[in-house]
N, C-alpha and C. Protein backbone atom coordinates (compact mmCIF):
# COMPACT_ATOMS: atom_id res chain seq x y z
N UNK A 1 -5.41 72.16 -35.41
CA UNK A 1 -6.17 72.96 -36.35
C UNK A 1 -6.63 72.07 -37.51
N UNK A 2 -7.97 71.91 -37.98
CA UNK A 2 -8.59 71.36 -38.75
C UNK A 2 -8.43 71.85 -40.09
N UNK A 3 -8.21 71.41 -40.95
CA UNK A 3 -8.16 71.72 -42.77
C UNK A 3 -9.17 71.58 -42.87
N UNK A 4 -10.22 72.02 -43.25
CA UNK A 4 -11.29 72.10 -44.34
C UNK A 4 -11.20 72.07 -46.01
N UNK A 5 -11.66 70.68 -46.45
CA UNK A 5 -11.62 71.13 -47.66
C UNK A 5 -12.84 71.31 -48.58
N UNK A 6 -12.80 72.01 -49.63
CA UNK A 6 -13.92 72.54 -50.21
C UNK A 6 -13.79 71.96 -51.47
N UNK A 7 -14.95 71.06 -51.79
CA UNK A 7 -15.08 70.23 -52.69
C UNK A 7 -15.25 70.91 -53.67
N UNK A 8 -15.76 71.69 -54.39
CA UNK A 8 -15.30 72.53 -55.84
C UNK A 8 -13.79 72.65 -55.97
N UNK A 9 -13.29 73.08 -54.89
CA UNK A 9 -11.51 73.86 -55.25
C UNK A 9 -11.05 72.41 -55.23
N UNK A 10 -11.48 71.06 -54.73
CA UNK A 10 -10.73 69.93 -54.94
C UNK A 10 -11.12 69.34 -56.60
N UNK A 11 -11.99 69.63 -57.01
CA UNK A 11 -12.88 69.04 -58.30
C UNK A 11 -11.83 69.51 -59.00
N UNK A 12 -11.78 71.18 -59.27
CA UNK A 12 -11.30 72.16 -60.09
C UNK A 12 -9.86 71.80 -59.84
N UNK A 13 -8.80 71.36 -59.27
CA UNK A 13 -7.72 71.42 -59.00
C UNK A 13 -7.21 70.01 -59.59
N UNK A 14 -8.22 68.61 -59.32
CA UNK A 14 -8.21 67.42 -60.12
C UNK A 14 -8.13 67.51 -62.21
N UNK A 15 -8.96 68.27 -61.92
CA UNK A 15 -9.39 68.50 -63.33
C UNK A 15 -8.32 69.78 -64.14
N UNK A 16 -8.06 70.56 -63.54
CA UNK A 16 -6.89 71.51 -63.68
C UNK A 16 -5.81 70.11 -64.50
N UNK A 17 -5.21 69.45 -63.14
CA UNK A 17 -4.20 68.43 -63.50
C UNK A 17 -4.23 67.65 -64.94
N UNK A 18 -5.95 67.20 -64.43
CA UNK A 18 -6.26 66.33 -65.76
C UNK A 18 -5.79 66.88 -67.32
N UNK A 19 -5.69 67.80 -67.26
CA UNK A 19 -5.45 68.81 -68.65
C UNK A 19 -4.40 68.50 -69.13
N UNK A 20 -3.49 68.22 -68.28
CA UNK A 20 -1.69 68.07 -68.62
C UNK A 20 -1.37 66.54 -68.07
N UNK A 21 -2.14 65.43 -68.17
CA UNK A 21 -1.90 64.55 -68.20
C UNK A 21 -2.31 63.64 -69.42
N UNK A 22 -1.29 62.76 -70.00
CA UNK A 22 -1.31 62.10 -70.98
C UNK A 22 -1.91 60.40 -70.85
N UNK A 23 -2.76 60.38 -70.20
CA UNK A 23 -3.50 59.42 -69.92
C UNK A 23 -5.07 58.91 -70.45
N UNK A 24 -5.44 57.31 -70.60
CA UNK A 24 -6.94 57.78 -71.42
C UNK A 24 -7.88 58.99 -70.93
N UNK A 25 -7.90 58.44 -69.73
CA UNK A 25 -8.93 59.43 -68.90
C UNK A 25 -9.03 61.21 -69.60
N UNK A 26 -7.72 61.32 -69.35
CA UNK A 26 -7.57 62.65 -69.79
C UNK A 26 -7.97 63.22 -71.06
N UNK A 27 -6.98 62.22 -72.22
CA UNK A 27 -7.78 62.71 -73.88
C UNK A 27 -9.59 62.12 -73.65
N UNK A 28 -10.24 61.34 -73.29
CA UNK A 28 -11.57 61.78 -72.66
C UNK A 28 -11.75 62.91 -72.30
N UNK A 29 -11.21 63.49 -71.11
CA UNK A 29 -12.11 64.62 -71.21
C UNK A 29 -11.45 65.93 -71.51
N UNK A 30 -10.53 65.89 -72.41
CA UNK A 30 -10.19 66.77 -73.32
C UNK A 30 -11.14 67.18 -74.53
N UNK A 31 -11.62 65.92 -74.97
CA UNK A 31 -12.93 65.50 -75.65
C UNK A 31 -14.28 66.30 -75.27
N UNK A 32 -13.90 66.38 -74.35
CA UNK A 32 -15.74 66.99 -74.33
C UNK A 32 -15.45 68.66 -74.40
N UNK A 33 -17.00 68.86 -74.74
CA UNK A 33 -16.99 70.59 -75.12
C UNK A 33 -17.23 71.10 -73.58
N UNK A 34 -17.04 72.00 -73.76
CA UNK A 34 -17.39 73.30 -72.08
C UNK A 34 -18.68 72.80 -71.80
N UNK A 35 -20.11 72.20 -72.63
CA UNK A 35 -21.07 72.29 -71.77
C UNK A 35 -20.73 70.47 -70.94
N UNK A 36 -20.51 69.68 -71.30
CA UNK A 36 -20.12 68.32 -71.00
C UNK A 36 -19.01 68.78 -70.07
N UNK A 37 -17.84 69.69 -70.11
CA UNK A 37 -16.73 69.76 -68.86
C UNK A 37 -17.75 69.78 -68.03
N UNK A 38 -18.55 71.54 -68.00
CA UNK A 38 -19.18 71.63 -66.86
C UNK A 38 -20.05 70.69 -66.09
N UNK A 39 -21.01 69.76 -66.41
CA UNK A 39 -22.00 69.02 -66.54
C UNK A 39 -21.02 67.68 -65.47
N UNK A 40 -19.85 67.37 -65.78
CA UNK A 40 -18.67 66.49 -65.01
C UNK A 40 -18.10 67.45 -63.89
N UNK A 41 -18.01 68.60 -64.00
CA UNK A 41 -17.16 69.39 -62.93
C UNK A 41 -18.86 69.25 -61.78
N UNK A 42 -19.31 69.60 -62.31
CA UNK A 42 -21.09 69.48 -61.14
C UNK A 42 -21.25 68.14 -60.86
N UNK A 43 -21.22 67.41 -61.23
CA UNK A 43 -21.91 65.82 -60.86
C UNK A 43 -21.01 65.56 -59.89
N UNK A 44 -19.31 65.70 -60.19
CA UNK A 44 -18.20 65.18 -59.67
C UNK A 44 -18.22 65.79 -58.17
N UNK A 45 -18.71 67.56 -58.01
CA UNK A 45 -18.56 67.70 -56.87
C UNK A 45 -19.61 67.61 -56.55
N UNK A 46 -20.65 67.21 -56.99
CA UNK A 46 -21.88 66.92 -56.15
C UNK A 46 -21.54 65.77 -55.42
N UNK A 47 -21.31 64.54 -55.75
CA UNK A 47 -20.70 63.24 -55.01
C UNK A 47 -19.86 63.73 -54.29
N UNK A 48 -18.25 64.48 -54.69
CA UNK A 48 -17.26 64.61 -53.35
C UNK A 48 -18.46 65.31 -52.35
N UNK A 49 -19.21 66.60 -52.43
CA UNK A 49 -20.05 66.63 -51.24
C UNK A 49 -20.85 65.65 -50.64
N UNK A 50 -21.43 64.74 -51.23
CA UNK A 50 -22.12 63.77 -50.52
C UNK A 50 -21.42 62.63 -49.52
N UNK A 51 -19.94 62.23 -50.27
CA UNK A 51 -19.10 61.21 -49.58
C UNK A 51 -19.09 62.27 -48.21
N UNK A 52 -18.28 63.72 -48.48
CA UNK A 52 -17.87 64.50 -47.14
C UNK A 52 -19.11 64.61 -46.25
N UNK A 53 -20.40 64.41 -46.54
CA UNK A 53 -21.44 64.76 -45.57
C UNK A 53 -21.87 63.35 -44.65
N UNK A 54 -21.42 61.99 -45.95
CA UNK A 54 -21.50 60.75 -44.76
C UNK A 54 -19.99 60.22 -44.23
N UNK A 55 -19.23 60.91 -44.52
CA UNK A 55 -17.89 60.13 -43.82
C UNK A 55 -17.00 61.14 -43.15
N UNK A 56 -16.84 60.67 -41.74
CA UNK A 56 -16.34 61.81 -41.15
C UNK A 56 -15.32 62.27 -41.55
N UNK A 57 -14.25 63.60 -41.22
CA UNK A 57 -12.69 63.56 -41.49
C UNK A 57 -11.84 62.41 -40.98
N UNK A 58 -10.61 61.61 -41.39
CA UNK A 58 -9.76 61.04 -40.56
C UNK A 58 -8.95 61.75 -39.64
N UNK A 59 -8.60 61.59 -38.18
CA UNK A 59 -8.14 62.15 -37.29
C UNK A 59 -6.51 61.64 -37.67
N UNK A 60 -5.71 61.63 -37.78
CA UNK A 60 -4.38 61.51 -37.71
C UNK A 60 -3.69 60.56 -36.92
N UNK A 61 -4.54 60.97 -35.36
CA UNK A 61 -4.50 59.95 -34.58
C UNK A 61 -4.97 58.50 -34.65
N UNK A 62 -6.00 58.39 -35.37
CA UNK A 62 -6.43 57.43 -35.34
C UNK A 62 -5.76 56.07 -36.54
N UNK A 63 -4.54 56.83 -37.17
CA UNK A 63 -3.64 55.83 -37.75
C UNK A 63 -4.18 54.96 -38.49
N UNK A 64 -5.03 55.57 -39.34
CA UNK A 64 -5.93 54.51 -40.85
C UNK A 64 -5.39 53.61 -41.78
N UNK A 65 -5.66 52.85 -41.96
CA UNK A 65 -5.35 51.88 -43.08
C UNK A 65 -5.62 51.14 -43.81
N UNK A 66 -5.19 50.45 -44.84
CA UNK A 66 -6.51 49.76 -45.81
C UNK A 66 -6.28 48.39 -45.49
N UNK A 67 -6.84 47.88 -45.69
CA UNK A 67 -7.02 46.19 -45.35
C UNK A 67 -5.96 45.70 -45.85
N UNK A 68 -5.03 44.59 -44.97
CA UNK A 68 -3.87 43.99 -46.17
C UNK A 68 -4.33 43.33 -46.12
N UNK A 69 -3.87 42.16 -47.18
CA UNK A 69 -3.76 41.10 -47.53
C UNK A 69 -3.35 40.13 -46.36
N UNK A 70 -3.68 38.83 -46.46
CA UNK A 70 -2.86 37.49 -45.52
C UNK A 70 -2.55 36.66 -46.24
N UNK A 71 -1.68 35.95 -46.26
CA UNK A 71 -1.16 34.52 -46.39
C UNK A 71 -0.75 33.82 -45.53
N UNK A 72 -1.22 32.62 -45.53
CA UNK A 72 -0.33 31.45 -43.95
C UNK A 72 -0.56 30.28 -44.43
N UNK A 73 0.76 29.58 -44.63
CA UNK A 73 1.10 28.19 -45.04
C UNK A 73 1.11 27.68 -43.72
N UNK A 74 -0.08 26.10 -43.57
CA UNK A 74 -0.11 25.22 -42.43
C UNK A 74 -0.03 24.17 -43.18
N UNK A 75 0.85 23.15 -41.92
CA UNK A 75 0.61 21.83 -42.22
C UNK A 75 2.16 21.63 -43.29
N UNK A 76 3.11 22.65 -43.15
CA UNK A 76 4.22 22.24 -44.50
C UNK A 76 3.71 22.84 -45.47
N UNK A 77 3.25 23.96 -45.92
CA UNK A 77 2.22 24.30 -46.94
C UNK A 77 1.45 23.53 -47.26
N UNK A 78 0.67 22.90 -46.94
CA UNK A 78 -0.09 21.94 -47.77
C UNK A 78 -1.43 22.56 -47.84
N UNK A 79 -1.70 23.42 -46.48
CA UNK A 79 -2.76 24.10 -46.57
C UNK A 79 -2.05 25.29 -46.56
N UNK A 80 -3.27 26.04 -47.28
CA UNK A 80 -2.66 27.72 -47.84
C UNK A 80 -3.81 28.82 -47.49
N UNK A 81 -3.90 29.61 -46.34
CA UNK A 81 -5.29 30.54 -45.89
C UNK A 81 -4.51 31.47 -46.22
N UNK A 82 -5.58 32.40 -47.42
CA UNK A 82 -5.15 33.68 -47.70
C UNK A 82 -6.44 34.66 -47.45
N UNK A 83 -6.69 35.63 -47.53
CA UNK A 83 -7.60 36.44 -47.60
C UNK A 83 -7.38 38.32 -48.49
């Protein structure tokens, strides 16, 4: 069974949080008046809809991950390939 999520209730639920967090971000947009919240609550889920319309869901199965890092000492370390 597939989750659907709905990018307003994810915006609104980020921003909910944001309220009760003591972080810059947050006294930012504690800062702004209701027409500036709203004006960020629209832009914000306008983009989460756009990412969800070019990137598919991740399947579970398909076991995602972000790129690590490498390191490999050759030669006695003398040479050092990282990426």
């Amino acid at each position: 069974m597939e989750t659907r999520v709905i990018p307003l209730e994810l915006v609104d639920d980020v921003l909910g949080k944001l309220e009760f967090s003591g972080d810059k971000l947050a006294h930012g947009y504690q800062g702004f008046d209701d027409t500036d919240q709203a004006e960020l609550r629209s832009e914000v889920n306008n983009r989460l809809v756009a990412f969800f319309e070019c990137w598919p869901p991740l399947k579970p199965a398909w076991r995602p991950t972000v790129e690590s890092g490498a390191r490999v000492g050759l030669v006695q370390r003398k040479i050092i390939l990282a990426s």
